[in-house]
C-alpha atoms as a PDB file:
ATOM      1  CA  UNK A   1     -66.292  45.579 -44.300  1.00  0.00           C
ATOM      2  CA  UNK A   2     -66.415  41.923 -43.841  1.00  0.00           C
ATOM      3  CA  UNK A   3     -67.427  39.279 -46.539  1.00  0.00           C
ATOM      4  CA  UNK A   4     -68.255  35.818 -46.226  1.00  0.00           C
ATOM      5  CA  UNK A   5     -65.509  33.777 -48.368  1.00  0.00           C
ATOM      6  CA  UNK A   6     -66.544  29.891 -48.696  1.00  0.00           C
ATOM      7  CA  UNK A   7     -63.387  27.679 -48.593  1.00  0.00           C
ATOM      8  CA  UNK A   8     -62.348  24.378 -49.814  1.00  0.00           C
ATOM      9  CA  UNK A   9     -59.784  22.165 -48.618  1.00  0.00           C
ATOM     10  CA  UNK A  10     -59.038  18.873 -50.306  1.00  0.00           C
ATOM     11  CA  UNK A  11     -57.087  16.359 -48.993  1.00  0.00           C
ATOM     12  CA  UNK A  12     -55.255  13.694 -51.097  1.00  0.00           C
ATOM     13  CA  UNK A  13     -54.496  10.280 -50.342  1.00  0.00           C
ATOM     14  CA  UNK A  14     -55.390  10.391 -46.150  1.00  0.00           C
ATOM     15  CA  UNK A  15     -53.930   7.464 -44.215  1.00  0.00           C
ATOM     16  CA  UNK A  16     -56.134   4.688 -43.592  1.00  0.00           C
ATOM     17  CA  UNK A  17     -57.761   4.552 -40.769  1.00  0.00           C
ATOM     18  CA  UNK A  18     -56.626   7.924 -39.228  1.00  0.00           C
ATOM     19  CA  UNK A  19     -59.936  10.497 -38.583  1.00  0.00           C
ATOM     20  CA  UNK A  20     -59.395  14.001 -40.355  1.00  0.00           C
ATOM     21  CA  UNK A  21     -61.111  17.072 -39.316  1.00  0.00           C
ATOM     22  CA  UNK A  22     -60.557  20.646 -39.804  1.00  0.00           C
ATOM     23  CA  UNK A  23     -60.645  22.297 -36.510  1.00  0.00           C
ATOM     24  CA  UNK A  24     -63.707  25.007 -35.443  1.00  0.00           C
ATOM     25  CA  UNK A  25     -62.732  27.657 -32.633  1.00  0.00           C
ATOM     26  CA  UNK A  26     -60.959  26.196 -30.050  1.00  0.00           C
ATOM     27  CA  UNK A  27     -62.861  22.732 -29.707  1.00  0.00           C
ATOM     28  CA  UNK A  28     -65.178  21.771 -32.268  1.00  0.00           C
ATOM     29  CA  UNK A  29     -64.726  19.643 -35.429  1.00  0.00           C
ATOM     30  CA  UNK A  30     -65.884  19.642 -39.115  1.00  0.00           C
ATOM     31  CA  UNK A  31     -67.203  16.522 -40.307  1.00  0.00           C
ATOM     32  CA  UNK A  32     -65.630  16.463 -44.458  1.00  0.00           C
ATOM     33  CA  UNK A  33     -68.515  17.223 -46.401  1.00  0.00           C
ATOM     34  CA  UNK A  34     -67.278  14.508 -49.030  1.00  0.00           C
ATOM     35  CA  UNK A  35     -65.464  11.705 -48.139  1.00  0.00           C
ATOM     36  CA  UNK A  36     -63.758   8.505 -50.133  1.00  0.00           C
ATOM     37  CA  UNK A  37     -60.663   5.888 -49.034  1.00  0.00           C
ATOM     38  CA  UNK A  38     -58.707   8.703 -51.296  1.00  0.00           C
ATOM     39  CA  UNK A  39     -59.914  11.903 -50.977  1.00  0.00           C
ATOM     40  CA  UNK A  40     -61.138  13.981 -48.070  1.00  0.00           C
ATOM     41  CA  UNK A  41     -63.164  17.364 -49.134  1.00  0.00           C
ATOM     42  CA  UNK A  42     -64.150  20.062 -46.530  1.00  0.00           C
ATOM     43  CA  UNK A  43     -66.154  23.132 -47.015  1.00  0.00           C
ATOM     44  CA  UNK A  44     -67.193  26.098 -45.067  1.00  0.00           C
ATOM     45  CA  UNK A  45     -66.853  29.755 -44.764  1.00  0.00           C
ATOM     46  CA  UNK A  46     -64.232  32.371 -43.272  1.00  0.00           C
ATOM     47  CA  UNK A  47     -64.746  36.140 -43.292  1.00  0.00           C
ATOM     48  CA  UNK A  48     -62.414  38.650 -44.614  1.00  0.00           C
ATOM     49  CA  UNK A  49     -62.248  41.737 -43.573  1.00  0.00           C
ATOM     50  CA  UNK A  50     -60.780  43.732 -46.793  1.00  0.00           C
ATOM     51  CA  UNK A  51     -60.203  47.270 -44.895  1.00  0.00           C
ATOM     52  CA  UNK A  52     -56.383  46.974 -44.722  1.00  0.00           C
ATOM     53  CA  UNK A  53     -53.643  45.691 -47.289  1.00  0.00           C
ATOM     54  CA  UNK A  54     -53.889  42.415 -46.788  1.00  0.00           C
ATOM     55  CA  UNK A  55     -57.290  40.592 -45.554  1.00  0.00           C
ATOM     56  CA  UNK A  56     -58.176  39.808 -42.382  1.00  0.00           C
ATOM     57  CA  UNK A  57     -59.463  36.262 -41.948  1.00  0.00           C
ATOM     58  CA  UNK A  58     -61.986  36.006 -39.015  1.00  0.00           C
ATOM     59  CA  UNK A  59     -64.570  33.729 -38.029  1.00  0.00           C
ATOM     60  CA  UNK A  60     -64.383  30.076 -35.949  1.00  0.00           C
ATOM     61  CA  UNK A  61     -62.241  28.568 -38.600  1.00  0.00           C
ATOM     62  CA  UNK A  62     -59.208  30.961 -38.962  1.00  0.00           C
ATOM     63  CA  UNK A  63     -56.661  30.160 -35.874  1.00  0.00           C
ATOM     64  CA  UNK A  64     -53.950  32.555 -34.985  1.00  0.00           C
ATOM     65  CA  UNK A  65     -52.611  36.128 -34.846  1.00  0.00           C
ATOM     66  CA  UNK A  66     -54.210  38.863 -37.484  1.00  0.00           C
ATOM     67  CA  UNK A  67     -51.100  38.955 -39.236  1.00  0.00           C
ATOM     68  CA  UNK A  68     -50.912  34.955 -39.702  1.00  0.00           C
ATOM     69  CA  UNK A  69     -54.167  33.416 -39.825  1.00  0.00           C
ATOM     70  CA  UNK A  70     -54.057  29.853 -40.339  1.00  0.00           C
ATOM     71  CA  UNK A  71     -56.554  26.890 -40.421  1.00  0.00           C
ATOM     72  CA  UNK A  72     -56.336  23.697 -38.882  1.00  0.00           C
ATOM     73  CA  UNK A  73     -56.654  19.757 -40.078  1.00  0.00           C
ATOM     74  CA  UNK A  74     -56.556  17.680 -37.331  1.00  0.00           C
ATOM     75  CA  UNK A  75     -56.232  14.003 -37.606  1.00  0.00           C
ATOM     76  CA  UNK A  76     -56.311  11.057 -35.056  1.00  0.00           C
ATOM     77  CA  UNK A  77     -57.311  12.237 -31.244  1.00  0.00           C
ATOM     78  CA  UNK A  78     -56.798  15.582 -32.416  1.00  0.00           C
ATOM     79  CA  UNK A  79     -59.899  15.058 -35.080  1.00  0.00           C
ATOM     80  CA  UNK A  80     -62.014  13.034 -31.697  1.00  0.00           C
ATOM     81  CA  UNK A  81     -60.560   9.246 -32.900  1.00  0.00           C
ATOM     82  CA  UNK A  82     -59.643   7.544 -29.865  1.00  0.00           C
ATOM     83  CA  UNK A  83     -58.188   4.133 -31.096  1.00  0.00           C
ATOM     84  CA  UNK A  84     -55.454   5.931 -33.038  1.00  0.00           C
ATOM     85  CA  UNK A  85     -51.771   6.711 -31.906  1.00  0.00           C
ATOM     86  CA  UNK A  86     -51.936   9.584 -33.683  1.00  0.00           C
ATOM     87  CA  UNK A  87     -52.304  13.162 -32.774  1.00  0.00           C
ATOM     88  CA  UNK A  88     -51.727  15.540 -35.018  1.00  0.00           C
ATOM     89  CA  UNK A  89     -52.351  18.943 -36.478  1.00  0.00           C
ATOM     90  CA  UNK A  90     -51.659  20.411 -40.257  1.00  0.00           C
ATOM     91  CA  UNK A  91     -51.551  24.052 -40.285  1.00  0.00           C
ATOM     92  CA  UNK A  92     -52.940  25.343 -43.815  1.00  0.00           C
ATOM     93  CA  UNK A  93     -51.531  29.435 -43.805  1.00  0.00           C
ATOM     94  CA  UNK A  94     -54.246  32.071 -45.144  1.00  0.00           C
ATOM     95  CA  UNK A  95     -51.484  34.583 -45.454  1.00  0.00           C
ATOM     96  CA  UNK A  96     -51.053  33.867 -49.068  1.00  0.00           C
ATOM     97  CA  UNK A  97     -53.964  35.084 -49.896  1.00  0.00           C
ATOM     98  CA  UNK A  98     -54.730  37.902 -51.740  1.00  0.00           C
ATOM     99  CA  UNK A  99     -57.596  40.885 -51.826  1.00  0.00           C
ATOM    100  CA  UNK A 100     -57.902  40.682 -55.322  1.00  0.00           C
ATOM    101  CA  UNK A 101     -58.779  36.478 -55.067  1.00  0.00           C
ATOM    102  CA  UNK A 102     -60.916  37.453 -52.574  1.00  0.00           C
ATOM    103  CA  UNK A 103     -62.474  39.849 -54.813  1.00  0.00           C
ATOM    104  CA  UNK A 104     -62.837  37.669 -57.123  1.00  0.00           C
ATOM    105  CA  UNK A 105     -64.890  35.205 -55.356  1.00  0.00           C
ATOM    106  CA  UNK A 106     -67.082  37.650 -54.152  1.00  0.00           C
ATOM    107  CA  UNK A 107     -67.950  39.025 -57.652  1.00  0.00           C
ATOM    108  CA  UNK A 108     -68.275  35.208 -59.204  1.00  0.00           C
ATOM    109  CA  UNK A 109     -71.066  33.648 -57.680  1.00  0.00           C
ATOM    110  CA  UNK A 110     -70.124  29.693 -57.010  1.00  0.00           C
ATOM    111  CA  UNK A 111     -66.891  29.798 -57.000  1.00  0.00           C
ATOM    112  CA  UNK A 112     -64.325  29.720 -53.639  1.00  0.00           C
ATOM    113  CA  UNK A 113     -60.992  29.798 -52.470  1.00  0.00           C
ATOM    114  CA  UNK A 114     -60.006  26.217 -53.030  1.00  0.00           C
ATOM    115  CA  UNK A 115     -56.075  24.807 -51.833  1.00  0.00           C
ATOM    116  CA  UNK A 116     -55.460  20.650 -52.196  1.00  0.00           C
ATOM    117  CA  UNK A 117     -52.389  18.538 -49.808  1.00  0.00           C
ATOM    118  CA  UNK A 118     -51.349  15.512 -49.239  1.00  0.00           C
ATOM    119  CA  UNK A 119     -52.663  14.049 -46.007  1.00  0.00           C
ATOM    120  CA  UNK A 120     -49.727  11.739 -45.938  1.00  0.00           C
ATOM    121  CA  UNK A 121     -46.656  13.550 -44.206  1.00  0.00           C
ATOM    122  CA  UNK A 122     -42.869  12.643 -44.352  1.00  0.00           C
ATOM    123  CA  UNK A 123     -42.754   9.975 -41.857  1.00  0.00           C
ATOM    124  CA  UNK A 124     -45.520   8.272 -43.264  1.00  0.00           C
ATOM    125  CA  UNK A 125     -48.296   9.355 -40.390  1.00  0.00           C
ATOM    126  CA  UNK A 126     -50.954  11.733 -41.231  1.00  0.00           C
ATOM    127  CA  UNK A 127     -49.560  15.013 -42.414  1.00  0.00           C
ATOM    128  CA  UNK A 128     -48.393  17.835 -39.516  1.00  0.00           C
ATOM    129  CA  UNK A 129     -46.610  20.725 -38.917  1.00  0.00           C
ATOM    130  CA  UNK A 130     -46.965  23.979 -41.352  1.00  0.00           C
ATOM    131  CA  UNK A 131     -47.827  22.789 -44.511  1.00  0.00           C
ATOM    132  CA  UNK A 132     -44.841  24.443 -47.301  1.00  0.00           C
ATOM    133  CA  UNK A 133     -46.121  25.441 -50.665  1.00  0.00           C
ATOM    134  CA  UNK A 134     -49.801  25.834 -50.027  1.00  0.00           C
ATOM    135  CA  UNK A 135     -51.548  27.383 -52.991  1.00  0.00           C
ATOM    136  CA  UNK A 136     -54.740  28.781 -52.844  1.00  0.00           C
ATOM    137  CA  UNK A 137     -56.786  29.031 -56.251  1.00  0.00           C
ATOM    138  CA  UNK A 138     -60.243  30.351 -57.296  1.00  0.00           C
ATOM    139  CA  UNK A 139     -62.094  27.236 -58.223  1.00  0.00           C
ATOM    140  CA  UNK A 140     -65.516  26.355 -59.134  1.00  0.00           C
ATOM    141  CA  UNK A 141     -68.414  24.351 -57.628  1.00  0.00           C
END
């Protein structure tokens, strides 16, 4: 069966004056749903499907194969800025997810699966690339 899972991404410290998005199917953006000059927050919803071991994340949001769903933060012309020389894409891995913190959301109404990074990456641009040490947590309104 398939449940709808709401989701939360935070992102820390963004670089001025770089556009962040979070990428929906193959061309269409999410707007944050709170934003300040040091946080970025997005929310929306993915599906699980919870008929095998792991889940299955479906829906516009999760990118990639069934057996490494991903979601994507886009920032500069990736995220529709054009006066940027940026383009770039974080990937932010579902994989670590697990049925029973799926479960968990599903029986606790108001909470979500909730994961925090730093939109700064290594070279000082917007943060890229696979993101290492992603930790998703059940979290609270």
């Amino acid at each position: 069966m398939k449940y709808e899972v709401p989701i939360r991404i935070i992102v820390t410290a963004p670089p001025a004056g770089v556009a962040m998005k979070v990428q929906k199917g193959r061309d269409e953006l999410l707007e944050p749903a709170r934003a300040t000059d040091s946080t970025l927050v997005f929310e929306f919803s993915v599906f699980a499907d919870l008929g095998s071991a792991a889940p299955n994340f479906l829906g516009p949001y999760a990118q990639g194969p069934k057996d490494a769903r991903f979601i994507y933060v886009n920032s500069g012309t990736y995220a529709g800025q054009s006066n940027t020389r940026w383009s770039r894409r974080a990937k932010l891995s579902l994989v670590s997810i697990s049925t029973e913190a799926v479960q968990t959301v599903l029986r606790s109404p108001g909470t979500r699966l909730e994961t925090s990074i730093n939109g700064v990456g290594r070279d000082g641009g917007p943060v890229y690339a696979s993101v290492k040490g992603l930790e998703w947590r059940v979290a609270g309104k």
